[in-house]
N, C-alpha and C. Protein backbone atom coordinates (compact mmCIF):
# COMPACT_ATOMS: atom_id res chain seq x y z
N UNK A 1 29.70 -59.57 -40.35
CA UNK A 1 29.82 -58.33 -41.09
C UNK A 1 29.17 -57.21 -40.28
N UNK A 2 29.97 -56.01 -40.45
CA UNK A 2 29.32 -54.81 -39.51
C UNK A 2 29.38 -53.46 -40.63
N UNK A 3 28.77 -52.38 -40.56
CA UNK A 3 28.69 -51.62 -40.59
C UNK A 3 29.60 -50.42 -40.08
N UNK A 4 30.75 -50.24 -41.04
CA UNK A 4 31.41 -48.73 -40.22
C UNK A 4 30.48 -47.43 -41.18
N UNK A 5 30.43 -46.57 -40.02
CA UNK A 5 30.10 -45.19 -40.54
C UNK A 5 30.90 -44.94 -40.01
N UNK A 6 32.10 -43.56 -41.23
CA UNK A 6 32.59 -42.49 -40.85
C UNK A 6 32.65 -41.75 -41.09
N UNK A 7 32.71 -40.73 -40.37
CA UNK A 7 32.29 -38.95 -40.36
C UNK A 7 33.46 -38.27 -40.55
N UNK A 8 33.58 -37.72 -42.11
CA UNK A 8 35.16 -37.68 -42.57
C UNK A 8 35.05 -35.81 -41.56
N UNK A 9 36.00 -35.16 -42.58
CA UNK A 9 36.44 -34.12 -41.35
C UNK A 9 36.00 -32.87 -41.62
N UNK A 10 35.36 -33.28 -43.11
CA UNK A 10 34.20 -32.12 -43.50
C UNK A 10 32.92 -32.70 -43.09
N UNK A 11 32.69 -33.20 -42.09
CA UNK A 11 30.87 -33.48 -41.28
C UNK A 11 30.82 -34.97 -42.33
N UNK A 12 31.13 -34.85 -43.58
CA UNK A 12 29.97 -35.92 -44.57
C UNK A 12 30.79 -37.77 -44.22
N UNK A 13 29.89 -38.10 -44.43
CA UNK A 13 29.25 -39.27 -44.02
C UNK A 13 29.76 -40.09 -45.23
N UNK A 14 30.16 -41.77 -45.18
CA UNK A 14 30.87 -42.65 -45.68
C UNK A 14 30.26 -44.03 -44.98
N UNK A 15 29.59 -44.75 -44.97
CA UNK A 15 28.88 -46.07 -45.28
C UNK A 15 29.88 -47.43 -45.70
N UNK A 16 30.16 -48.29 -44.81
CA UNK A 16 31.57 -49.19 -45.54
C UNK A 16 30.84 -50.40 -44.85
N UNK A 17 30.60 -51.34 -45.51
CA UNK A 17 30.43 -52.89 -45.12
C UNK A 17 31.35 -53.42 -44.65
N UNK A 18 31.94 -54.20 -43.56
CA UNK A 18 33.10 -54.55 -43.24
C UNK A 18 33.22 -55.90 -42.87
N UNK A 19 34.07 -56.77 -42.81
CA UNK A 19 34.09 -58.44 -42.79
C UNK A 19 34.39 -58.33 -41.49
N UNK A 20 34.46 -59.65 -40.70
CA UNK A 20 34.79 -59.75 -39.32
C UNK A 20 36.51 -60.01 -39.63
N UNK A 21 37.05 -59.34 -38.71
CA UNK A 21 38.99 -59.45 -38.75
C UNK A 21 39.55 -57.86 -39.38
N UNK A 22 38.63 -57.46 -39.86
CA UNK A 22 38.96 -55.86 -41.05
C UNK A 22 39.62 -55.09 -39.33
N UNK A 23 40.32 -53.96 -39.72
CA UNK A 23 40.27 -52.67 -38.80
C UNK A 23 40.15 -51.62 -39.48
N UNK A 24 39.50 -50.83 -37.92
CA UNK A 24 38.96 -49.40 -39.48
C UNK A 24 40.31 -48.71 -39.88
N UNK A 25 41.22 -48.78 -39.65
CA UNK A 25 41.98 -48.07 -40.23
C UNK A 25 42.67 -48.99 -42.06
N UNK A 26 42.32 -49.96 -41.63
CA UNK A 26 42.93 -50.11 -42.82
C UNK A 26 41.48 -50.64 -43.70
N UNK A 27 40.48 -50.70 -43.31
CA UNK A 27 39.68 -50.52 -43.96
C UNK A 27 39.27 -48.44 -44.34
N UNK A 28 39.59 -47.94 -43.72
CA UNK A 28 39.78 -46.79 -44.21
C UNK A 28 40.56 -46.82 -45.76
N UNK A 29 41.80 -47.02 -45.40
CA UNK A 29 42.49 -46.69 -46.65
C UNK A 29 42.35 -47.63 -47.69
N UNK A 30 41.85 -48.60 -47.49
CA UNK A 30 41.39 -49.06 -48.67
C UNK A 30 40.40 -48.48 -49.41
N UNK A 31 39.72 -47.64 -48.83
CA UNK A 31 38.46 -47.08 -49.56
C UNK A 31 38.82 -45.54 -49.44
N UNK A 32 40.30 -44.97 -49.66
CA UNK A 32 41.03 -43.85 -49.45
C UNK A 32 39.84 -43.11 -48.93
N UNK A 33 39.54 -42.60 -48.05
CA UNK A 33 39.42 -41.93 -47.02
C UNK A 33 40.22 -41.12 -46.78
N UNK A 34 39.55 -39.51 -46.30
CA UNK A 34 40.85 -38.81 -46.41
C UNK A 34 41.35 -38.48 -44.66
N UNK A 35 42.34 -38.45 -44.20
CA UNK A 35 41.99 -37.95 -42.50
C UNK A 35 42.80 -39.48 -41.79
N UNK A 36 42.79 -40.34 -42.48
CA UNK A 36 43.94 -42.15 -41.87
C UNK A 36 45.26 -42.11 -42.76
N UNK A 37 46.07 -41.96 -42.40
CA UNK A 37 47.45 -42.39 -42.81
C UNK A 37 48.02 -43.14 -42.56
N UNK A 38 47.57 -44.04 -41.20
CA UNK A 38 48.11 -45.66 -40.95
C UNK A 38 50.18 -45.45 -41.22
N UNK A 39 50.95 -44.22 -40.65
CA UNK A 39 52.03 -44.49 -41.16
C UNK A 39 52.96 -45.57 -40.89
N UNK A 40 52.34 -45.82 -39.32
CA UNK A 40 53.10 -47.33 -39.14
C UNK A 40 52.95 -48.43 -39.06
N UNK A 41 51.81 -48.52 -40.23
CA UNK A 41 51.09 -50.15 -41.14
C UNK A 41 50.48 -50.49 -39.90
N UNK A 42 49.81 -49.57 -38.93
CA UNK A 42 48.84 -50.40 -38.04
C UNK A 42 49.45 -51.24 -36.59
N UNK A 43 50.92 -50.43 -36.98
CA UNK A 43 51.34 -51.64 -35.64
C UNK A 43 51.79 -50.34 -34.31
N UNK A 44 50.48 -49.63 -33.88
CA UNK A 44 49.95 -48.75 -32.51
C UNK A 44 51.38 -47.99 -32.75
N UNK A 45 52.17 -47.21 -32.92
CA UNK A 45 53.18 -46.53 -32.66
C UNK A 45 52.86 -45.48 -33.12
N UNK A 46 52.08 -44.89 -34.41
CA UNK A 46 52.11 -43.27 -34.58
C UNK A 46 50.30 -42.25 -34.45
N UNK A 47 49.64 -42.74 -34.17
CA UNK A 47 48.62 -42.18 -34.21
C UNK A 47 47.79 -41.54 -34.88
N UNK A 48 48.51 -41.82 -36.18
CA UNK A 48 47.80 -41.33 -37.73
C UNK A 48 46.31 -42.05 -38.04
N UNK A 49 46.10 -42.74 -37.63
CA UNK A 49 44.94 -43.30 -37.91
C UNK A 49 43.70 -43.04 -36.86
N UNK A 50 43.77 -42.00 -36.20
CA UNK A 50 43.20 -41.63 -34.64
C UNK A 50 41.52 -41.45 -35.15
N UNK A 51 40.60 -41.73 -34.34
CA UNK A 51 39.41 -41.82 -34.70
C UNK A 51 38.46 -41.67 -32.93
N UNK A 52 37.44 -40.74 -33.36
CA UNK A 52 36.92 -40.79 -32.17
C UNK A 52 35.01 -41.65 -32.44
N UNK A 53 35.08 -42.81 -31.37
CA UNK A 53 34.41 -43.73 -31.76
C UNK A 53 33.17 -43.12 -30.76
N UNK A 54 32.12 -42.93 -31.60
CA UNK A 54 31.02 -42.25 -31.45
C UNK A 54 29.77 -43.34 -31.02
N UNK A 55 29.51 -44.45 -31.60
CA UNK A 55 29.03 -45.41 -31.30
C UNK A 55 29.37 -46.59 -31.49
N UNK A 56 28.77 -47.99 -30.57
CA UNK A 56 28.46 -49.32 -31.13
C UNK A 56 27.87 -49.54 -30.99
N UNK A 57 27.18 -50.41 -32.03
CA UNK A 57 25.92 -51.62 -31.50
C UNK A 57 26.34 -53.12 -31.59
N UNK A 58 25.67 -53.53 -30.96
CA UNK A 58 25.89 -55.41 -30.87
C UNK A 58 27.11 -55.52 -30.13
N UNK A 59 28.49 -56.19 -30.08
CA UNK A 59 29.03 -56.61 -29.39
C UNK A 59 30.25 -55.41 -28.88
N UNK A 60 30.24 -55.07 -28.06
CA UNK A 60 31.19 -53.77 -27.62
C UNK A 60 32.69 -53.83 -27.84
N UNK A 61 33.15 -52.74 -28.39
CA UNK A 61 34.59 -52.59 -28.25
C UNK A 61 35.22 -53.07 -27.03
N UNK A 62 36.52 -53.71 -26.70
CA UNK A 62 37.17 -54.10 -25.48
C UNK A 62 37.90 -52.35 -25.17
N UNK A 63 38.36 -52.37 -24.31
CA UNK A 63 38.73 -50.90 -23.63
C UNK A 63 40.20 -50.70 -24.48
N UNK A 64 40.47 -49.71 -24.70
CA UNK A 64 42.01 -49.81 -25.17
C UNK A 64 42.83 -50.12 -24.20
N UNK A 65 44.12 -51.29 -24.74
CA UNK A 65 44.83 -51.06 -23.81
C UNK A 65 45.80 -50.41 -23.53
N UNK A 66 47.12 -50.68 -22.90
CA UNK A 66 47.96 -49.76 -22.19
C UNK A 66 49.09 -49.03 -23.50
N UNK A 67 49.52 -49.56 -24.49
CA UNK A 67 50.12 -49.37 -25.63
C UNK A 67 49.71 -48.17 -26.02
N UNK A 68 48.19 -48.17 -26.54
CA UNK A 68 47.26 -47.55 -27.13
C UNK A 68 47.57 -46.21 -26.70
N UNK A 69 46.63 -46.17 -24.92
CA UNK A 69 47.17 -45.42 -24.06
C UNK A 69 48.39 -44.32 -24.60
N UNK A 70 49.12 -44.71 -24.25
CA UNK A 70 50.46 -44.55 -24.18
C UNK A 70 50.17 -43.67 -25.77
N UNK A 71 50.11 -44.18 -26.57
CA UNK A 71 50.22 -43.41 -28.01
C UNK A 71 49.37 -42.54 -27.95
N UNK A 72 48.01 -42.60 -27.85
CA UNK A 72 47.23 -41.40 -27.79
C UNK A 72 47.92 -40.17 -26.96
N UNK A 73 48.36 -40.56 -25.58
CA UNK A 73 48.71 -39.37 -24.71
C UNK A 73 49.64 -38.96 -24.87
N UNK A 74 50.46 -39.76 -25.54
CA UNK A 74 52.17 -39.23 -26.28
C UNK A 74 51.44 -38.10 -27.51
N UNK A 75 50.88 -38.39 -28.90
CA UNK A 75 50.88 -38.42 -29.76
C UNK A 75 49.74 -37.46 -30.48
N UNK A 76 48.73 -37.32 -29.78
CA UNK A 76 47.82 -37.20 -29.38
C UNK A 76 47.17 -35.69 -28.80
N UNK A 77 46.93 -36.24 -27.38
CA UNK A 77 46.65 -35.44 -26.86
C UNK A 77 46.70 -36.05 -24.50
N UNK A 78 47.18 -35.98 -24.37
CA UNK A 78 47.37 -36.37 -22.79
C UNK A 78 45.97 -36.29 -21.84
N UNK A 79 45.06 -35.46 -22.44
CA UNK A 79 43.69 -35.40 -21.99
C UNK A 79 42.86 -35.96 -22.81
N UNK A 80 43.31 -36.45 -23.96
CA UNK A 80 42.39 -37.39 -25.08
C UNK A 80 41.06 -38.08 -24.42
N UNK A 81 39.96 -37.81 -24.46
CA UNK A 81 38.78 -38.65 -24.30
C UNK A 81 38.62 -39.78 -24.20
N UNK A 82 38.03 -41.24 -23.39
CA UNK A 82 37.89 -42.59 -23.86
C UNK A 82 37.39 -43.04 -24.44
N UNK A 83 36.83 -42.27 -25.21
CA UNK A 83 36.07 -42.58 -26.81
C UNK A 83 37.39 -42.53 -27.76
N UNK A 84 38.64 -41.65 -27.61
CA UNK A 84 39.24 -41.38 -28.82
C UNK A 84 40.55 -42.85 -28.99
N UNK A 85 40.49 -43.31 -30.09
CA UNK A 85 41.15 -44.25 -30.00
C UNK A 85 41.75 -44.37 -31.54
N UNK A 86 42.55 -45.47 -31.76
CA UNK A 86 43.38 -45.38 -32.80
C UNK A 86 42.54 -46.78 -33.88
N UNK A 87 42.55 -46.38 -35.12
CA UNK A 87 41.61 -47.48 -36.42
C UNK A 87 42.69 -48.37 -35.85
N UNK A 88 43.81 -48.81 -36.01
CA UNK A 88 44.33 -50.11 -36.25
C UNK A 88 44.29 -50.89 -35.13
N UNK A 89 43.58 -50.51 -34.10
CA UNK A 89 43.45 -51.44 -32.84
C UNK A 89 41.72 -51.38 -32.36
N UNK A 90 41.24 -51.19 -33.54
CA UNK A 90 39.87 -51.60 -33.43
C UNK A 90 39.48 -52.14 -34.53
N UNK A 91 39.27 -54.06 -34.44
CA UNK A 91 39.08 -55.06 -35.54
C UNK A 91 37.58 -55.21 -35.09
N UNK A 92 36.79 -55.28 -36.54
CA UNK A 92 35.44 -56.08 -36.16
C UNK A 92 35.43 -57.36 -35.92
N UNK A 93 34.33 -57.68 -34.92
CA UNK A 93 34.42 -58.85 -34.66
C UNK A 93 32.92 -59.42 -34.55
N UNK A 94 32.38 -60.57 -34.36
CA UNK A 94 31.44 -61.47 -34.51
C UNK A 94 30.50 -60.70 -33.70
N UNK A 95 29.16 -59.99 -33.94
CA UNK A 95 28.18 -59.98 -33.18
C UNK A 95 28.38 -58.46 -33.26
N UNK A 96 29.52 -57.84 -33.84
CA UNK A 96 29.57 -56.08 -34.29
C UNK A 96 28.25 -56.04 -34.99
N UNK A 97 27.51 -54.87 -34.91
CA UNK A 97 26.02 -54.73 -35.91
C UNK A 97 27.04 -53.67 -36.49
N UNK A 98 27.37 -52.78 -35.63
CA UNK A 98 27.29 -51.35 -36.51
C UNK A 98 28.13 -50.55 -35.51
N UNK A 99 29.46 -49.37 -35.82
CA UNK A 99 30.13 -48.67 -35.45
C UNK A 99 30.08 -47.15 -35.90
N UNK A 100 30.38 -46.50 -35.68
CA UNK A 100 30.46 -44.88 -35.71
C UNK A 100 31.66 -44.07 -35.53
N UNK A 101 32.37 -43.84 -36.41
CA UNK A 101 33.87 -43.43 -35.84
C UNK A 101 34.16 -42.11 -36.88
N UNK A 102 34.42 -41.03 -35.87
CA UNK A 102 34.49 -39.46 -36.47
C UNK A 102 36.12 -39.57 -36.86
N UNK A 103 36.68 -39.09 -37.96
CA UNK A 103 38.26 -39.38 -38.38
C UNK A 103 38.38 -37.91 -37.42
N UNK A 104 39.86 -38.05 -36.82
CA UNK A 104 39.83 -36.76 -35.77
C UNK A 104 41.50 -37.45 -35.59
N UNK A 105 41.90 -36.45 -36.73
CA UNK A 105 43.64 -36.30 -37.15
C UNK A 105 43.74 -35.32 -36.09
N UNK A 106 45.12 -34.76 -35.76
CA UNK A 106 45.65 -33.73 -34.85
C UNK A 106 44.74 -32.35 -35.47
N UNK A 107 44.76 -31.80 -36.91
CA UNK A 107 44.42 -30.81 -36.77
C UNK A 107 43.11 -30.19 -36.32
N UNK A 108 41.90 -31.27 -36.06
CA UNK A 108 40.63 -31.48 -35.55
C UNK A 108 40.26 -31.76 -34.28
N UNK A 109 41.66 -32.09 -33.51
CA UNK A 109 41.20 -32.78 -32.34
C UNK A 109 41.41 -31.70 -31.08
């Protein structure tokens, strides 16, 4: 179990316990969150769920890969940051303590 904090798009702050296998995006909308729309159920194609990941502790995110890529700079933004990445391709996993992820839709980013 890990800890997501997210920093919705008015600054305030959201606290979510999360199981190992969850992703924040669809752990977002389960706890409607406003700023994730997940429009294509999580499977990397639209970038609605875009999140810029501010911290981890305990076991590190793997790098995004080339898919991902590809959607952010399509979708996105082509100079997008390597912090900025998409909820449905970031699952917690065993040895996650705790994450940090700012919701950062197009009109914020």
């Amino acid at each position: 179990m890990a800890t997501v904090k997210y920093i919705l798009e008015d600054g305030s702050e959201v606290l979510i316990e999360a199981d190992v296998g969850q992703n924040l995006m669809q752990l977002a909308l389960d706890n409607n969150l406003d700023g994730i729309e997940g429009a294509c159920g999580g499977s990397c194609m639209c970038g609605t769920c875009h999140v810029l990941i501010e911290s981890v502790k305990g076991k590190q995110l793997e790098e995004r890969d080339e898919m991902e890529t590809v959607i952010i700079e399509m979708e996105i933004d082509e100079l997008a940051p390597i912090n900025s990445r998409l909820g449905c391709q970031i699952t917690i996993q065993e040895g996650m303590e705790s994450i940090t992820a700012r919701i950062a839709n197009l009109s914020n980013f």
